[in-house]
C-alpha atoms as a PDB file:
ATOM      1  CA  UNK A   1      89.619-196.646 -76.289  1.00  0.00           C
ATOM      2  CA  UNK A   2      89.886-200.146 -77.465  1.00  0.00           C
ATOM      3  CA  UNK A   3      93.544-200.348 -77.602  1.00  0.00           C
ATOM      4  CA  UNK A   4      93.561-199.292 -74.132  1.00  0.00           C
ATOM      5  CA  UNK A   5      91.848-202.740 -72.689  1.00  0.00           C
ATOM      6  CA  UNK A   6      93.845-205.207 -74.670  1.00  0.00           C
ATOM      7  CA  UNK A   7      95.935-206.148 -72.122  1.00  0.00           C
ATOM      8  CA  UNK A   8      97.196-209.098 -73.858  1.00  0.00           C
ATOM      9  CA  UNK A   9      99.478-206.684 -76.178  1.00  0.00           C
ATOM     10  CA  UNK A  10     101.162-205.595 -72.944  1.00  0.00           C
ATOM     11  CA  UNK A  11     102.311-209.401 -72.110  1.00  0.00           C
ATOM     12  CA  UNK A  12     104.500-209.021 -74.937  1.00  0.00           C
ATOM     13  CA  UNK A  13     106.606-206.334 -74.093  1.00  0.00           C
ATOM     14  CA  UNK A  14     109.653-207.270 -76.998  1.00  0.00           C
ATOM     15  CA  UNK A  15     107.586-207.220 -79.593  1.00  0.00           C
ATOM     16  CA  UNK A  16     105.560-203.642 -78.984  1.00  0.00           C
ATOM     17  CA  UNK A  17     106.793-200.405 -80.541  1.00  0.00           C
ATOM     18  CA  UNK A  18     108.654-197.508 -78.029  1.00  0.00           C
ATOM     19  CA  UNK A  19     105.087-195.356 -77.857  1.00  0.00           C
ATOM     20  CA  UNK A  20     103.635-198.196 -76.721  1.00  0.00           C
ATOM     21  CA  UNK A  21     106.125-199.162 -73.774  1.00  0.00           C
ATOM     22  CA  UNK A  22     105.867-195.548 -73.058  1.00  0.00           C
ATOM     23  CA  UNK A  23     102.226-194.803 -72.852  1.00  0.00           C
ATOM     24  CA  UNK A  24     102.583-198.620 -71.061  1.00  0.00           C
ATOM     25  CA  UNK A  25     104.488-196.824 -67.773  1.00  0.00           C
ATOM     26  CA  UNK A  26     102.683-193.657 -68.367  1.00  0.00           C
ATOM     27  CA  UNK A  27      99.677-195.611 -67.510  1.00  0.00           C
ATOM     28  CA  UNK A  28     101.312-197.633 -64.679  1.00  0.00           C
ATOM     29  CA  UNK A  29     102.728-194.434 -63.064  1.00  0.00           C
ATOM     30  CA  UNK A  30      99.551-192.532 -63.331  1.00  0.00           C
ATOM     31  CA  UNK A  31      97.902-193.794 -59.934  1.00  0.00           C
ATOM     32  CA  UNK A  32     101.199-192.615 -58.076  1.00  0.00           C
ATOM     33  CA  UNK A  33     100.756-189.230 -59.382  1.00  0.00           C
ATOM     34  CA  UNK A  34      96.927-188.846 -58.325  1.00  0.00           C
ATOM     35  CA  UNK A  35      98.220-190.574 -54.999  1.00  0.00           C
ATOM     36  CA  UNK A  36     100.682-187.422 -54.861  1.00  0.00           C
ATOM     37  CA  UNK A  37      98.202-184.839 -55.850  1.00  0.00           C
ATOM     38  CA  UNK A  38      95.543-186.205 -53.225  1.00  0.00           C
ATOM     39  CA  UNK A  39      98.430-185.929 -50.339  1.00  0.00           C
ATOM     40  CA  UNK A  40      99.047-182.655 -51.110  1.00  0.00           C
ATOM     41  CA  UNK A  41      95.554-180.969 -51.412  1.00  0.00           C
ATOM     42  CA  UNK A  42      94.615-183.064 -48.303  1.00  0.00           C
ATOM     43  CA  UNK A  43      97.530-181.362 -46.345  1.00  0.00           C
ATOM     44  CA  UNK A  44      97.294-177.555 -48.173  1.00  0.00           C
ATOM     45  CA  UNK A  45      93.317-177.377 -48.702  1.00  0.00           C
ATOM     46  CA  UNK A  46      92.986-175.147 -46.029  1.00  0.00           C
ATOM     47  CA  UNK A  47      96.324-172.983 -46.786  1.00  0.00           C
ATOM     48  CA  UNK A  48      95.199-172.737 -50.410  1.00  0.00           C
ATOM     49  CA  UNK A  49      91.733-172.075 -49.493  1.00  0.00           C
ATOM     50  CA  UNK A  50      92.724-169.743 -47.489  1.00  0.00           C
ATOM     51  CA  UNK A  51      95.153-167.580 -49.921  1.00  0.00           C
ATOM     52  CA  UNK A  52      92.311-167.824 -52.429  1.00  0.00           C
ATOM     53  CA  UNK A  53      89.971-166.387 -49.932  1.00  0.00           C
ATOM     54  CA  UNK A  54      92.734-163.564 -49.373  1.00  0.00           C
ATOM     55  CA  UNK A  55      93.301-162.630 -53.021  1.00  0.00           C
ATOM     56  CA  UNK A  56      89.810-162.429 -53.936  1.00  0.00           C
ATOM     57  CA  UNK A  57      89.010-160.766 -50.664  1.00  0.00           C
ATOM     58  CA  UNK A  58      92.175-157.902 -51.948  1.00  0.00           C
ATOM     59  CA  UNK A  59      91.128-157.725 -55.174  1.00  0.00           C
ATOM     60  CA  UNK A  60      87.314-157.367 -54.563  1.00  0.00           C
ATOM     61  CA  UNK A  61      88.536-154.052 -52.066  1.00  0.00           C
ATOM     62  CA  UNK A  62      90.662-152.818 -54.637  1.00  0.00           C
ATOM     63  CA  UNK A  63      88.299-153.096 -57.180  1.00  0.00           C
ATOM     64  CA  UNK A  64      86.102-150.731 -54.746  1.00  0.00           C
ATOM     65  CA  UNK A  65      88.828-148.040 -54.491  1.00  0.00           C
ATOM     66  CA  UNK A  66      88.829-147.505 -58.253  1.00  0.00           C
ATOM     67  CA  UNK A  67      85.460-146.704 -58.554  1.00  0.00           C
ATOM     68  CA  UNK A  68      85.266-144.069 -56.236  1.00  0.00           C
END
């Protein structure tokens, strides 16, 4: 967790090892991807919600007709 707020490692970016330039971007690009994720579950909550409703809905009345 400490390694992770010394930004002053970062500054030198010849000097640091390949993991670190990696897990470097990783953390840069990691804002875009929650960006993306929020757009889509904003735009599909109600489709997904929906098709959840549906399966569980299917499965609960199936689960009905084997009992009897």
């Amino acid at each position: 967790m400490k390694k992770i707020f010394q930004w002053e490692e970062y500054l030198n970016w010849k000097n640091m090892s390949k993991e670190q330039k990696l897990n470097f971007k990783r953390a840069c690009l990691f804002p875009f991807l929650v960006y993306m994720v929020y757009v889509f579950l904003n735009q599909y909550s109600l489709a997904i919600l929906l098709l959840l409703g549906l399966y569980f809905l299917i499965r609960f009345k199936n689960r009905n007709k084997l009992g009897r």
